[in-house]
PDB file of N, CA and C in Angstrom:
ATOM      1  N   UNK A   1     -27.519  28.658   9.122  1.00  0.00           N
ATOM      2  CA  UNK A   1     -27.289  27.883   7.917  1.00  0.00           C
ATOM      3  C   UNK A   1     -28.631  27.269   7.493  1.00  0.00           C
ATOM      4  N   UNK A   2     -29.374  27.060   6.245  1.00  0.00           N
ATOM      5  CA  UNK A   2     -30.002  26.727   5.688  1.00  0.00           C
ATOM      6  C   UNK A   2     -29.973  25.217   5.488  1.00  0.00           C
ATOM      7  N   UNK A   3     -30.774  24.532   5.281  1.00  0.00           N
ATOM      8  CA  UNK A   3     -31.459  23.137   5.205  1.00  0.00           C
ATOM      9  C   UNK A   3     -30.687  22.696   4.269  1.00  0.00           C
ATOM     10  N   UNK A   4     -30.880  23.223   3.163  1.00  0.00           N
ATOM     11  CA  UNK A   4     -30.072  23.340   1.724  1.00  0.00           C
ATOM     12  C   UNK A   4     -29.029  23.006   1.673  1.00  0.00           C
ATOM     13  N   UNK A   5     -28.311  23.568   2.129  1.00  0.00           N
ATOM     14  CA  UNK A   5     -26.886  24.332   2.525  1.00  0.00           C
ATOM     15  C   UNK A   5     -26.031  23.003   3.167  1.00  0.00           C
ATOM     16  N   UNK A   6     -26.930  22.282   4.601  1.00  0.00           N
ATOM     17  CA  UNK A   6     -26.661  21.310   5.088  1.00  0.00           C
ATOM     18  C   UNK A   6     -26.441  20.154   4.613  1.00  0.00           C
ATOM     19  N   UNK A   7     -27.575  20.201   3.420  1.00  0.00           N
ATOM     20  CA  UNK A   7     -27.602  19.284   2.910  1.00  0.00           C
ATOM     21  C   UNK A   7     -26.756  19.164   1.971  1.00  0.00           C
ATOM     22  N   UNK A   8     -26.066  19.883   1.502  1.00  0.00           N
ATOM     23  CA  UNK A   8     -24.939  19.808   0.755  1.00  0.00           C
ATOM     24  C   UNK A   8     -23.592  19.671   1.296  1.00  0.00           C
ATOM     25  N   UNK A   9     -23.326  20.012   2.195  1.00  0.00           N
ATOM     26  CA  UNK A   9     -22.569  20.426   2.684  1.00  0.00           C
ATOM     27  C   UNK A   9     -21.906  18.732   3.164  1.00  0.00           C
ATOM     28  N   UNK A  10     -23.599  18.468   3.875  1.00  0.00           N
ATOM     29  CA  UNK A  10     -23.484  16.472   4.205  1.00  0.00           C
ATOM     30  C   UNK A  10     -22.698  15.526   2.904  1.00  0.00           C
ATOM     31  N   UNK A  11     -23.990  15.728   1.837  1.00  0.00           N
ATOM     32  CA  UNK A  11     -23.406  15.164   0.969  1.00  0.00           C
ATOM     33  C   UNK A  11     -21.634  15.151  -0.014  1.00  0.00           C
ATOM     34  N   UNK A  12     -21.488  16.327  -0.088  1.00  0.00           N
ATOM     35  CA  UNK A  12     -19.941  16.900   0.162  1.00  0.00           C
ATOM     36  C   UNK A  12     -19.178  15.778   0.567  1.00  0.00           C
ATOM     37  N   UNK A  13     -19.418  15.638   2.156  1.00  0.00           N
ATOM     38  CA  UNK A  13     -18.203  15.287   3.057  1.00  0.00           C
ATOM     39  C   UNK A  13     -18.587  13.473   2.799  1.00  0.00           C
ATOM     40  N   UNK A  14     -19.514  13.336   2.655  1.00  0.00           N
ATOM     41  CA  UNK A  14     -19.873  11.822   2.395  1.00  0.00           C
ATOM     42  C   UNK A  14     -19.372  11.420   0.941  1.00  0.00           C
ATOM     43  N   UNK A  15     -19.192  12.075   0.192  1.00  0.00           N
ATOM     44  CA  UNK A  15     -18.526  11.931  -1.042  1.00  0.00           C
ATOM     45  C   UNK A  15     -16.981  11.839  -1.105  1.00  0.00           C
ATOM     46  N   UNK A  16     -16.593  12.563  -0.106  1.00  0.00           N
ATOM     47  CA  UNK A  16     -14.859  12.982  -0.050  1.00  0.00           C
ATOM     48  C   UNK A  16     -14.919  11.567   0.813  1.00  0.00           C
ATOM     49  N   UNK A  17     -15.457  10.940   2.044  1.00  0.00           N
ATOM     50  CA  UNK A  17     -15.319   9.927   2.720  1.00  0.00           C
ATOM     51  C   UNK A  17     -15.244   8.276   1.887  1.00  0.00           C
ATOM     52  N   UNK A  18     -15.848   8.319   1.209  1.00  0.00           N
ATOM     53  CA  UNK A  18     -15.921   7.037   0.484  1.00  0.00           C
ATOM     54  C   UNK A  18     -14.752   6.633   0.066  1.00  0.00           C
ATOM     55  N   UNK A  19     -14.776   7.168  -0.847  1.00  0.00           N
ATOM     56  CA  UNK A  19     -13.276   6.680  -1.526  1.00  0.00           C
ATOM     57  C   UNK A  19     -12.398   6.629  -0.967  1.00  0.00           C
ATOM     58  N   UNK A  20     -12.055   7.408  -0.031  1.00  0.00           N
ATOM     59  CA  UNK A  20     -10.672   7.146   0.921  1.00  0.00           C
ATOM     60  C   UNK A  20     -10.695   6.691   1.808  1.00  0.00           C
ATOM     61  N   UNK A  21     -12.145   6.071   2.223  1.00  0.00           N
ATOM     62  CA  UNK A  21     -12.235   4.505   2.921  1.00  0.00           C
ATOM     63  C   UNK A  21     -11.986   3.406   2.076  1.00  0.00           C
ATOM     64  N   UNK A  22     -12.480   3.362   0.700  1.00  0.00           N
ATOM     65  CA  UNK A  22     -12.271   2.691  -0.135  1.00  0.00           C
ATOM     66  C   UNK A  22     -11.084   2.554   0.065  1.00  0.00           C
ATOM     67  N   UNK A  23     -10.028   3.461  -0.169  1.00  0.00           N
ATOM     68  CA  UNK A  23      -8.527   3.267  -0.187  1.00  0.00           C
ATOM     69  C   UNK A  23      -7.949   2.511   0.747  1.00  0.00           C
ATOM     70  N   UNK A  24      -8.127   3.304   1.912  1.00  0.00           N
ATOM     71  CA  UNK A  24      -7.545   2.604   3.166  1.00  0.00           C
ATOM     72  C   UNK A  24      -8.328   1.420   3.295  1.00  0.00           C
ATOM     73  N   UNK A  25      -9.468   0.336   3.067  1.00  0.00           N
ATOM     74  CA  UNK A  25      -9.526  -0.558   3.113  1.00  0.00           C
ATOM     75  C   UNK A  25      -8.426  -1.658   2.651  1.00  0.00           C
ATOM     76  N   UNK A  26      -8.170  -0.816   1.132  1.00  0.00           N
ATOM     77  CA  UNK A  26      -7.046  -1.972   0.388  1.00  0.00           C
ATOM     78  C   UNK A  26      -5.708  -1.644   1.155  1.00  0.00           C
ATOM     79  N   UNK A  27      -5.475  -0.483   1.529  1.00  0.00           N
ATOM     80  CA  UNK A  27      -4.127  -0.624   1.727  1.00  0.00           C
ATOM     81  C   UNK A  27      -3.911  -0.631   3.257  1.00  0.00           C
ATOM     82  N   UNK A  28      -4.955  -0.700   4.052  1.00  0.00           N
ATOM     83  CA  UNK A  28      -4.470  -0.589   5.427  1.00  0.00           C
ATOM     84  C   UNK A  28      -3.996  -2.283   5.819  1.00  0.00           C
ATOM     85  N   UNK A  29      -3.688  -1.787   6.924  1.00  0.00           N
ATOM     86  CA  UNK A  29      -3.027  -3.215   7.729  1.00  0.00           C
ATOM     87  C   UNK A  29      -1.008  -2.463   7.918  1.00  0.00           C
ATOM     88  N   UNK A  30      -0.802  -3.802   8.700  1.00  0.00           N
ATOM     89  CA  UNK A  30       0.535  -3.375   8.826  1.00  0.00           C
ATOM     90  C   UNK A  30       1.803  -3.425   7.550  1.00  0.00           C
ATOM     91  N   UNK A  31       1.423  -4.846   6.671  1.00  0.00           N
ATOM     92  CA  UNK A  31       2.171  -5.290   5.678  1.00  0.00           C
ATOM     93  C   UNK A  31       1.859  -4.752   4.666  1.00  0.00           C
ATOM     94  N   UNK A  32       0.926  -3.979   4.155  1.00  0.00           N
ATOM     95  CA  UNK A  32       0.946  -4.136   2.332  1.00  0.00           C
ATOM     96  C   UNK A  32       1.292  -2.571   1.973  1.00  0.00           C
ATOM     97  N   UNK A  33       1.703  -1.648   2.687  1.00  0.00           N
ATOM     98  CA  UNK A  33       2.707  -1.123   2.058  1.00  0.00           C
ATOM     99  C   UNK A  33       3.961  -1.464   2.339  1.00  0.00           C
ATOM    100  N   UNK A  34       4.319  -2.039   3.183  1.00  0.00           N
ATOM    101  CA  UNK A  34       5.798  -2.745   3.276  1.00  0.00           C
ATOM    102  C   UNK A  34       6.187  -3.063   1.749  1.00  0.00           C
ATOM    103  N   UNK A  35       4.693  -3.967   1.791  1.00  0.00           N
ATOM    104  CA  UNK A  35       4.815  -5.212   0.376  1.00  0.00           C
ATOM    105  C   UNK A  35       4.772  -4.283  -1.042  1.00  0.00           C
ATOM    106  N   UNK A  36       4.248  -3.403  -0.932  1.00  0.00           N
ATOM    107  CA  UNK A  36       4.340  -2.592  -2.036  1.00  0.00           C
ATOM    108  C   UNK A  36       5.306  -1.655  -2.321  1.00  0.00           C
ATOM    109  N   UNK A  37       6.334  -1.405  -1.093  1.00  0.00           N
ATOM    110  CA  UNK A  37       7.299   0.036  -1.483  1.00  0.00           C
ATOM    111  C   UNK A  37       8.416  -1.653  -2.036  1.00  0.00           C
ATOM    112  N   UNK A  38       8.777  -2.705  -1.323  1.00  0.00           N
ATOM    113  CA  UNK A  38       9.531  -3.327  -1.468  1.00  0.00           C
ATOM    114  C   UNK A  38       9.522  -3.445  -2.874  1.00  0.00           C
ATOM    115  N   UNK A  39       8.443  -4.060  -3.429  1.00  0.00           N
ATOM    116  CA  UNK A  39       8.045  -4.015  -4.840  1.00  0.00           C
ATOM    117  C   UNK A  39       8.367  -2.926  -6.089  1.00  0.00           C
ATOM    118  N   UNK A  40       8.487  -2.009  -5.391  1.00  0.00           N
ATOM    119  CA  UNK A  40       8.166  -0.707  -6.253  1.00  0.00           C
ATOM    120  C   UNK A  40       9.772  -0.399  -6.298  1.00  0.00           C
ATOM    121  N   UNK A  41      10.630  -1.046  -6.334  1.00  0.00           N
ATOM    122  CA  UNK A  41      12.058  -1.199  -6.176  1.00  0.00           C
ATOM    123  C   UNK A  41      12.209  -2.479  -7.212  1.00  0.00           C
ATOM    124  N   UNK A  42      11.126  -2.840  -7.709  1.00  0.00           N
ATOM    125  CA  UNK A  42      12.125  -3.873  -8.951  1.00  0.00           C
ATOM    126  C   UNK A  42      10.600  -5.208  -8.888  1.00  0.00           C
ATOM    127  N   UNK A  43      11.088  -5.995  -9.303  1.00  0.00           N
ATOM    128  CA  UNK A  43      10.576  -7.391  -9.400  1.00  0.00           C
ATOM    129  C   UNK A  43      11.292  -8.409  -7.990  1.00  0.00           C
ATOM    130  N   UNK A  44      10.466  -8.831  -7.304  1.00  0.00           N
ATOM    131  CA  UNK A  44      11.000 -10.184  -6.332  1.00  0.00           C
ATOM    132  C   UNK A  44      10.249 -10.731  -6.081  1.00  0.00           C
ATOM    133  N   UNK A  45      10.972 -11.748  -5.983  1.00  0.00           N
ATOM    134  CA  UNK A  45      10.778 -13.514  -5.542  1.00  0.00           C
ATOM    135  C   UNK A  45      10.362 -13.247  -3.765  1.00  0.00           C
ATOM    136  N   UNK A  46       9.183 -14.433  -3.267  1.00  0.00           N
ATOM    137  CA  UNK A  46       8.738 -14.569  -2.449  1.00  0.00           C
ATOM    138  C   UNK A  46       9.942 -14.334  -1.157  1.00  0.00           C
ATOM    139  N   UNK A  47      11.103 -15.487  -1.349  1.00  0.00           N
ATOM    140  CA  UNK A  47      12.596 -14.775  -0.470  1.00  0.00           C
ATOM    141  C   UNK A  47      13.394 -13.205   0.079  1.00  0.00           C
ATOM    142  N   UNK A  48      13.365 -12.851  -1.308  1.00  0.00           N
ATOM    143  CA  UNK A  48      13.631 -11.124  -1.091  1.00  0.00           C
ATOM    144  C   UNK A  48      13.051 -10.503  -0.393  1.00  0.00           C
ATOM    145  N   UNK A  49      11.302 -10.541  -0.756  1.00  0.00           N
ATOM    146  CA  UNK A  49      10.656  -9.611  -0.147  1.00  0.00           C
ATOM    147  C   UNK A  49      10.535 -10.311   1.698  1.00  0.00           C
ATOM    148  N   UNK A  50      10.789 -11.100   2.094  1.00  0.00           N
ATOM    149  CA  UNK A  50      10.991 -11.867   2.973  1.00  0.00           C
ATOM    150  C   UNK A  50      11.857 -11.239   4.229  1.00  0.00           C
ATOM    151  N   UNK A  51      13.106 -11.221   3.475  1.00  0.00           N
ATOM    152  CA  UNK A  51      14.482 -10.546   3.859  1.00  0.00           C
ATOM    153  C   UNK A  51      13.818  -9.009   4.285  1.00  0.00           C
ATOM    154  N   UNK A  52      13.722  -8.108   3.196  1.00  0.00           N
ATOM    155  CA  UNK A  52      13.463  -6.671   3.241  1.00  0.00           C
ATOM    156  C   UNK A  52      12.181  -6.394   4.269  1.00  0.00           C
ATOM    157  N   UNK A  53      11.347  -7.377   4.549  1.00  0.00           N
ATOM    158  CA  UNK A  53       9.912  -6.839   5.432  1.00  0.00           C
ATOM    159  C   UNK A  53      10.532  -7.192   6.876  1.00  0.00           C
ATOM    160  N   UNK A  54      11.443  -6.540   7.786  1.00  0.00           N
ATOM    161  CA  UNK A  54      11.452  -7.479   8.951  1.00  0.00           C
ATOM    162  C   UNK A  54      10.179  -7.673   9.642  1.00  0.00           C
ATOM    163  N   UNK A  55      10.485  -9.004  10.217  1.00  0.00           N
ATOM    164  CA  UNK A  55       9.454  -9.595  11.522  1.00  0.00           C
ATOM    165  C   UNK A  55       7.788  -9.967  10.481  1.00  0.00           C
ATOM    166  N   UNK A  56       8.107 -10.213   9.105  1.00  0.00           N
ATOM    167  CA  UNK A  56       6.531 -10.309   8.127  1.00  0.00           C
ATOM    168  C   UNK A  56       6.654 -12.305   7.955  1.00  0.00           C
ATOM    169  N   UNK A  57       5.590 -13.049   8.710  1.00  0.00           N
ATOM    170  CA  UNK A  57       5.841 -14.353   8.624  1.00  0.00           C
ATOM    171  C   UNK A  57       5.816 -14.381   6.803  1.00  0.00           C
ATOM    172  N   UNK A  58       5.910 -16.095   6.276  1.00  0.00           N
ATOM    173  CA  UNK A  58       5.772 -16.358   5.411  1.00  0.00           C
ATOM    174  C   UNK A  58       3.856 -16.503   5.177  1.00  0.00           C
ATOM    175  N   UNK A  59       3.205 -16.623   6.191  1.00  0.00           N
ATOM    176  CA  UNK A  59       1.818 -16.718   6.164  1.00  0.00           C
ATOM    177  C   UNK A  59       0.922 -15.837   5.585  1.00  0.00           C
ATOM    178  N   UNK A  60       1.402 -14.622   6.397  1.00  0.00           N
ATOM    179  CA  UNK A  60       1.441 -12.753   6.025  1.00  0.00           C
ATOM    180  C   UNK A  60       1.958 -12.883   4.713  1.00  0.00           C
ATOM    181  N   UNK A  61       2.572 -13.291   4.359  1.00  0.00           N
ATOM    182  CA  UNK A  61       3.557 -12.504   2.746  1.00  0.00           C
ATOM    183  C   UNK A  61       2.520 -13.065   2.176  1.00  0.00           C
ATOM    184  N   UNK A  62       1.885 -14.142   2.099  1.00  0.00           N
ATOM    185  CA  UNK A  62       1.521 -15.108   1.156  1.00  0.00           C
ATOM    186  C   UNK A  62      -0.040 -14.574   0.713  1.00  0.00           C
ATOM    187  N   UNK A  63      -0.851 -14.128   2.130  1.00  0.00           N
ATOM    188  CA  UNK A  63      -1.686 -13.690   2.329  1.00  0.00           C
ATOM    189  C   UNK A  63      -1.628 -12.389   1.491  1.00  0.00           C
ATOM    190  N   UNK A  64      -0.752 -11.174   2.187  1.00  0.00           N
ATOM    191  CA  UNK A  64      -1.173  -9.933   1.787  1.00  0.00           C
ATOM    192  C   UNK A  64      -0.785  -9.514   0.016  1.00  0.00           C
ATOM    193  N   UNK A  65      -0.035 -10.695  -0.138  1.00  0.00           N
ATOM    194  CA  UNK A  65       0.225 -10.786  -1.670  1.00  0.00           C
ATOM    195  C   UNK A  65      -1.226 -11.257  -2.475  1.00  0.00           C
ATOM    196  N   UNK A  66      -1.878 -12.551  -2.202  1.00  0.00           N
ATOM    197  CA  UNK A  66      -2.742 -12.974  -2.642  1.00  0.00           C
ATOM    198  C   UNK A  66      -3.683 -11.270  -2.659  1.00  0.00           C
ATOM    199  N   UNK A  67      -4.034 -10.783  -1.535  1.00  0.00           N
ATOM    200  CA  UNK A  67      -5.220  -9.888  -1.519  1.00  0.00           C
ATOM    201  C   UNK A  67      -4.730  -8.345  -2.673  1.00  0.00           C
ATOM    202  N   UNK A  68      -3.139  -7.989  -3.101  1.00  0.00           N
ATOM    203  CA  UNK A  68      -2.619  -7.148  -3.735  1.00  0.00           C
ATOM    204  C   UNK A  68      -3.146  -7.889  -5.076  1.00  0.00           C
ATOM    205  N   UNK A  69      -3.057  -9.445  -5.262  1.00  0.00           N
ATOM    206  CA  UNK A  69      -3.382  -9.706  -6.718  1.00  0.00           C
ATOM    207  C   UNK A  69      -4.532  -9.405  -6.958  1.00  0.00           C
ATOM    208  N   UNK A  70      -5.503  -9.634  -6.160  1.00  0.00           N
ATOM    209  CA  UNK A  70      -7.066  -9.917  -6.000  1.00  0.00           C
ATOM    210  C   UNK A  70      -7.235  -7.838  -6.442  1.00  0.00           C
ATOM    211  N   UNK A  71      -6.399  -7.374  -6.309  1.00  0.00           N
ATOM    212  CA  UNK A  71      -6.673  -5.512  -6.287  1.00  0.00           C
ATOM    213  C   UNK A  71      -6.412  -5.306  -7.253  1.00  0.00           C
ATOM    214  N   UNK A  72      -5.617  -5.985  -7.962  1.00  0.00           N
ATOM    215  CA  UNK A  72      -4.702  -5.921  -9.499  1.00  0.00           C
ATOM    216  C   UNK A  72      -3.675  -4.582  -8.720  1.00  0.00           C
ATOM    217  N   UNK A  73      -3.058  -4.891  -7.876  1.00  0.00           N
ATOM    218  CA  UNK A  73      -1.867  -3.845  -7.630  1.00  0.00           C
ATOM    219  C   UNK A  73      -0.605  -4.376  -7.586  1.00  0.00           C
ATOM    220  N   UNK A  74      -0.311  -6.365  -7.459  1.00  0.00           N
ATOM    221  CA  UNK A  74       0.750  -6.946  -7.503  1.00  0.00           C
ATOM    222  C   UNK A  74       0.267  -7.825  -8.851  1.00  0.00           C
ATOM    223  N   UNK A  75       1.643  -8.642  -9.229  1.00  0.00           N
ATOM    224  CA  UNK A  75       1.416  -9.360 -10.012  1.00  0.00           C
ATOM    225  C   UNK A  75       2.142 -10.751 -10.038  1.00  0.00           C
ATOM    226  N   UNK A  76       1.984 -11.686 -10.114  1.00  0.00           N
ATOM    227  CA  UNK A  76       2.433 -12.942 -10.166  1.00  0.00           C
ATOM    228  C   UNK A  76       2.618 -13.701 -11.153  1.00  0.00           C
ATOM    229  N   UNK A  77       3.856 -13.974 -11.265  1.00  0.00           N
ATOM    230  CA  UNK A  77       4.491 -14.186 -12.590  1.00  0.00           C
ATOM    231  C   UNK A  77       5.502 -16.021 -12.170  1.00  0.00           C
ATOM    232  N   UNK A  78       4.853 -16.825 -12.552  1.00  0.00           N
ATOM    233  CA  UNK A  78       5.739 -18.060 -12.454  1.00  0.00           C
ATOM    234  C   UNK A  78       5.990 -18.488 -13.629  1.00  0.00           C
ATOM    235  N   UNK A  79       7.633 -18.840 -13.766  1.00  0.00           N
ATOM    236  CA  UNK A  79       8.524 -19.104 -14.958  1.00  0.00           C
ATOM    237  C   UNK A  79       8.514 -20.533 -14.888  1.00  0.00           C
ATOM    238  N   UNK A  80       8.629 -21.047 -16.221  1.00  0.00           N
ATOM    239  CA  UNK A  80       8.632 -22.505 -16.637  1.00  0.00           C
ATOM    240  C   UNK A  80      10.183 -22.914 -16.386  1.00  0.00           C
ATOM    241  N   UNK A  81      10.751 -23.468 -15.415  1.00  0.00           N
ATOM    242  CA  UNK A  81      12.356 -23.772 -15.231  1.00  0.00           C
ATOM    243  C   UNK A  81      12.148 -24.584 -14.600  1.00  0.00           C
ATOM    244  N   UNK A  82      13.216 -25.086 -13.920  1.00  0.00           N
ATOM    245  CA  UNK A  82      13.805 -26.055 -13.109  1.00  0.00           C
ATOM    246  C   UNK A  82      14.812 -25.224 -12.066  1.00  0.00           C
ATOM    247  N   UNK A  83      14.951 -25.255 -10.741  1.00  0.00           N
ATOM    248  CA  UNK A  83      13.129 -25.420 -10.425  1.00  0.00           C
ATOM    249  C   UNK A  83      12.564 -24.461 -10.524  1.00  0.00           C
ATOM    250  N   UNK A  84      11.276 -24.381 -10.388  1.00  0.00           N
ATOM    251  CA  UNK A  84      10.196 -23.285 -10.471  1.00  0.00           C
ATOM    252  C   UNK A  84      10.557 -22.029  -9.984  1.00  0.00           C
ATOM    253  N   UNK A  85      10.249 -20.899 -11.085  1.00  0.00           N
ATOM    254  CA  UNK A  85      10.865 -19.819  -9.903  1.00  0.00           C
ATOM    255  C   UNK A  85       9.434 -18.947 -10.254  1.00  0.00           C
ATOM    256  N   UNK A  86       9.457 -17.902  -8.751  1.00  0.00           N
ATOM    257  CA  UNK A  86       7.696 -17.236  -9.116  1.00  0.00           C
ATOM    258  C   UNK A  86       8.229 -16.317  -8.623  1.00  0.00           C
ATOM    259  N   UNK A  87       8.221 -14.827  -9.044  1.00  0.00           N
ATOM    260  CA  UNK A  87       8.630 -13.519  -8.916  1.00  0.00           C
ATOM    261  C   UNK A  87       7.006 -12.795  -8.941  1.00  0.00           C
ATOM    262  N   UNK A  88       6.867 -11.617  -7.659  1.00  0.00           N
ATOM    263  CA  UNK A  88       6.306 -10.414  -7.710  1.00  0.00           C
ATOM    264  C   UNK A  88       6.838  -9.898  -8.558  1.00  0.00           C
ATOM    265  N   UNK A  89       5.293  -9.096  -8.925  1.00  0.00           N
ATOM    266  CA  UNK A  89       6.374  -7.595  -9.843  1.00  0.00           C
ATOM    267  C   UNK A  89       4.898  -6.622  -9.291  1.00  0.00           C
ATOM    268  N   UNK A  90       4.826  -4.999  -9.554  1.00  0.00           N
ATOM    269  CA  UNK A  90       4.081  -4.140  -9.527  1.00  0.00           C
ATOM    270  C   UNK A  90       3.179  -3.615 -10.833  1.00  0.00           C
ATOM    271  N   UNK A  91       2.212  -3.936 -11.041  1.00  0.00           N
ATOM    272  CA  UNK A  91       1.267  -4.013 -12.355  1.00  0.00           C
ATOM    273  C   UNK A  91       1.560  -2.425 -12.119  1.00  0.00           C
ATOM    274  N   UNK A  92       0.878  -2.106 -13.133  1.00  0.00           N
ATOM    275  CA  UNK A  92       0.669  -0.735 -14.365  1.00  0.00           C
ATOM    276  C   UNK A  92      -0.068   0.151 -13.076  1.00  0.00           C
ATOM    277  N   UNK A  93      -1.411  -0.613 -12.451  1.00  0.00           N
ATOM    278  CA  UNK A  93      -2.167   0.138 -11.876  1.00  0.00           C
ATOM    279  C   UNK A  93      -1.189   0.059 -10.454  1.00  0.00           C
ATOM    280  N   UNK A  94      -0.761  -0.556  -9.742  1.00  0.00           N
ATOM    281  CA  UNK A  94       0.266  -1.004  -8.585  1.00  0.00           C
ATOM    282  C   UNK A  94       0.999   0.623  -8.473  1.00  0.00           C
ATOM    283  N   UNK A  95       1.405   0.704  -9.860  1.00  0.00           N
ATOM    284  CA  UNK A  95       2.688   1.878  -9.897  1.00  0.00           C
ATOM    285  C   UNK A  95       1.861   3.227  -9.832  1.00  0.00           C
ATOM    286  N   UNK A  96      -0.072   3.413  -9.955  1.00  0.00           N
ATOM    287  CA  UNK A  96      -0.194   4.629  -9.751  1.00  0.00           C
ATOM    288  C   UNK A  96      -0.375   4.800  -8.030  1.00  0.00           C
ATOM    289  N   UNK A  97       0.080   4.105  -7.309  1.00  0.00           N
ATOM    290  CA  UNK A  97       0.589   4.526  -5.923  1.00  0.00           C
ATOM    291  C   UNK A  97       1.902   5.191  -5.391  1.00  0.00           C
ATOM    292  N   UNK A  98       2.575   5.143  -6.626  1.00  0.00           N
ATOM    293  CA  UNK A  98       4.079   5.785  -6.190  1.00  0.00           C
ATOM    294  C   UNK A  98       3.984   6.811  -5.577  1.00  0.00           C
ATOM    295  N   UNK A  99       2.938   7.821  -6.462  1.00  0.00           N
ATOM    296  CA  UNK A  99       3.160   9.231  -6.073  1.00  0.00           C
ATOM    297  C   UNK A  99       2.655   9.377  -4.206  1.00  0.00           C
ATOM    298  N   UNK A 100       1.000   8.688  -4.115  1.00  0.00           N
ATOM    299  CA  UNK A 100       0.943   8.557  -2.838  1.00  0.00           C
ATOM    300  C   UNK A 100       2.062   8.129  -1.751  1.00  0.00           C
ATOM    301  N   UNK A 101       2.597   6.962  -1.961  1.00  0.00           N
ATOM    302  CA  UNK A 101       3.177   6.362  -1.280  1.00  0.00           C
ATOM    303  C   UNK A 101       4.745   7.711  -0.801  1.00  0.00           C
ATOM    304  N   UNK A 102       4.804   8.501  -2.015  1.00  0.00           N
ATOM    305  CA  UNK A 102       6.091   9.120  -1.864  1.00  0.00           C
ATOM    306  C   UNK A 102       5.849  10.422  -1.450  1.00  0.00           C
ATOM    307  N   UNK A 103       4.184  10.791  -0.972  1.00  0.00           N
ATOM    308  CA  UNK A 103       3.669  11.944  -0.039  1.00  0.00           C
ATOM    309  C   UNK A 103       3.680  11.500   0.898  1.00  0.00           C
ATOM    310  N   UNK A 104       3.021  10.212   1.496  1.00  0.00           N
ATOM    311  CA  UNK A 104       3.018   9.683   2.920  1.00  0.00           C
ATOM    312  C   UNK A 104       4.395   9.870   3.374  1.00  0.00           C
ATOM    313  N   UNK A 105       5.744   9.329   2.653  1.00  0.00           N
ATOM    314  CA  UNK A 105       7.096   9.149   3.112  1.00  0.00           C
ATOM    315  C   UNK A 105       7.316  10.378   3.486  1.00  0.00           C
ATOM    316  N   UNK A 106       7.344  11.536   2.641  1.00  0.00           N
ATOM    317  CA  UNK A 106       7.781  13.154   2.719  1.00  0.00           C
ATOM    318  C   UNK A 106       6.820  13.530   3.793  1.00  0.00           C
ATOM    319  N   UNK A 107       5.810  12.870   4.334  1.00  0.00           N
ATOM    320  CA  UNK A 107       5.031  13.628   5.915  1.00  0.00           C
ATOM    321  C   UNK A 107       5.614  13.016   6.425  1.00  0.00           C
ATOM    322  N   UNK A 108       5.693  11.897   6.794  1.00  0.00           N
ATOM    323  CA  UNK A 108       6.294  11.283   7.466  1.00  0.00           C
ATOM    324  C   UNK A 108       7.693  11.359   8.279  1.00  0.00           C
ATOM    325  N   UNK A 109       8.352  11.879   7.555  1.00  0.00           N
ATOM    326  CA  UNK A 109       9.338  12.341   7.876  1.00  0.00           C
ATOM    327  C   UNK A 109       9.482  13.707   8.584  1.00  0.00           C
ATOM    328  N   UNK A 110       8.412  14.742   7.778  1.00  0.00           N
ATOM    329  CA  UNK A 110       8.531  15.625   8.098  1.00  0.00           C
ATOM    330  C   UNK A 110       8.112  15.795  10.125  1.00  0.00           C
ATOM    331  N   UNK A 111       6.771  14.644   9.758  1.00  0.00           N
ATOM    332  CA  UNK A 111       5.692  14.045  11.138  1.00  0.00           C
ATOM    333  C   UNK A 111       7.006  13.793  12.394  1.00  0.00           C
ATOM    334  N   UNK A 112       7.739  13.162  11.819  1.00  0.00           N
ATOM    335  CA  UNK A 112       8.753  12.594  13.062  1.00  0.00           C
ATOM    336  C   UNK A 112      10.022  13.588  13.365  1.00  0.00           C
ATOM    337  N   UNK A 113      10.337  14.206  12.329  1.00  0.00           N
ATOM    338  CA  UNK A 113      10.873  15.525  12.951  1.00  0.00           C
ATOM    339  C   UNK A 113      10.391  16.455  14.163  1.00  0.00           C
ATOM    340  N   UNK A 114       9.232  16.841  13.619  1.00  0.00           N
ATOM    341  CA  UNK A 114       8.190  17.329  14.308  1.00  0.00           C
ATOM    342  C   UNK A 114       7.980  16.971  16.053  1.00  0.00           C
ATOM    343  N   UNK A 115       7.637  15.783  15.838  1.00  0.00           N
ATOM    344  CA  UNK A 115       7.868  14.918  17.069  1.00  0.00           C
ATOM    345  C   UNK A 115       8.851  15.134  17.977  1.00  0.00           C
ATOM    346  N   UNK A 116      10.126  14.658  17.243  1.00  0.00           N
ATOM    347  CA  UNK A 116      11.322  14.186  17.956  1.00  0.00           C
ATOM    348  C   UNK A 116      11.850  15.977  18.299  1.00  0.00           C
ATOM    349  N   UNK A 117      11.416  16.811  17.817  1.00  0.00           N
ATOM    350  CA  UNK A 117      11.854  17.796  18.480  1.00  0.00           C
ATOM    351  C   UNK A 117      10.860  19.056  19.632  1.00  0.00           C
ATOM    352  N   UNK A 118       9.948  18.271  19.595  1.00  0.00           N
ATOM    353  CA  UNK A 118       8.781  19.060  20.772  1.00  0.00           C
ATOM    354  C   UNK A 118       9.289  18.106  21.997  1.00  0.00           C
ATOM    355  N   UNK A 119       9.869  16.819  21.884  1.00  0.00           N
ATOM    356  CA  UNK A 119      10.143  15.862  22.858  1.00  0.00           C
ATOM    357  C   UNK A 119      11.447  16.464  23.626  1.00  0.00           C
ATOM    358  N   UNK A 120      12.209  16.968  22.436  1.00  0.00           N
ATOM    359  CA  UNK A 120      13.666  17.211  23.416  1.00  0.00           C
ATOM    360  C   UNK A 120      13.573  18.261  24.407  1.00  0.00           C
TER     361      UNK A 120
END
């Protein structure tokens, strides 16, 4: 192989690497796709998504929500009432994860099939 060649070849794979470190920076951890498929099911209040994440403190919610706003992928919406009510919802850009999120699920599944039957 040629110098050239290498050198392209480097730059290539360093190009494909970025961004999908980029990605998995925002979305890794244990909670924020929890926090985002929950989401991607409607608009909720800090409670709901509470209920639906088992074993996610209120510390975590509060947190991995703040860092989804900070991405512009959640959105925070507090209504003028009595009393105060403050609902998540999934911004515009939030929702171009569906499609990802609904390839990971379809391996995933496919992944644990896979699994659960080399085991038996």
């Amino acid at each position: 192989m040629t110098k050239k060649k290498e050198l392209k070849t480097y730059s290539e794979c360093t190009k494909a690497i970025l961004p999908v470190r980029d990605a998995l920076d925002i979305l890794s951890g244990k909670w924020k796709l929890p926090i985002i498929i929950s989401l991607s099911f409607g608009n909720k209040r800090f409670s709901e998504m509470k209920k639906e994440i088992p074993g996610i403190t209120d510390r975590m919610l509060s947190k991995e929500l703040r860092d989804l706003e900070v991405n512009h992928l959640a959105k925070r919406t507090v209504y003028d009432s009595v009393p105060v009510i403050v609902e998540y919802s999934m911004t515009p850009y939030g929702k171009s994860l569906e499609s990802l999120i609904d390839e990971l699920r379809d391996w995933g599944i496919s992944h644990r099939k896979k699994i659960i039957e080399k085991n038996k």
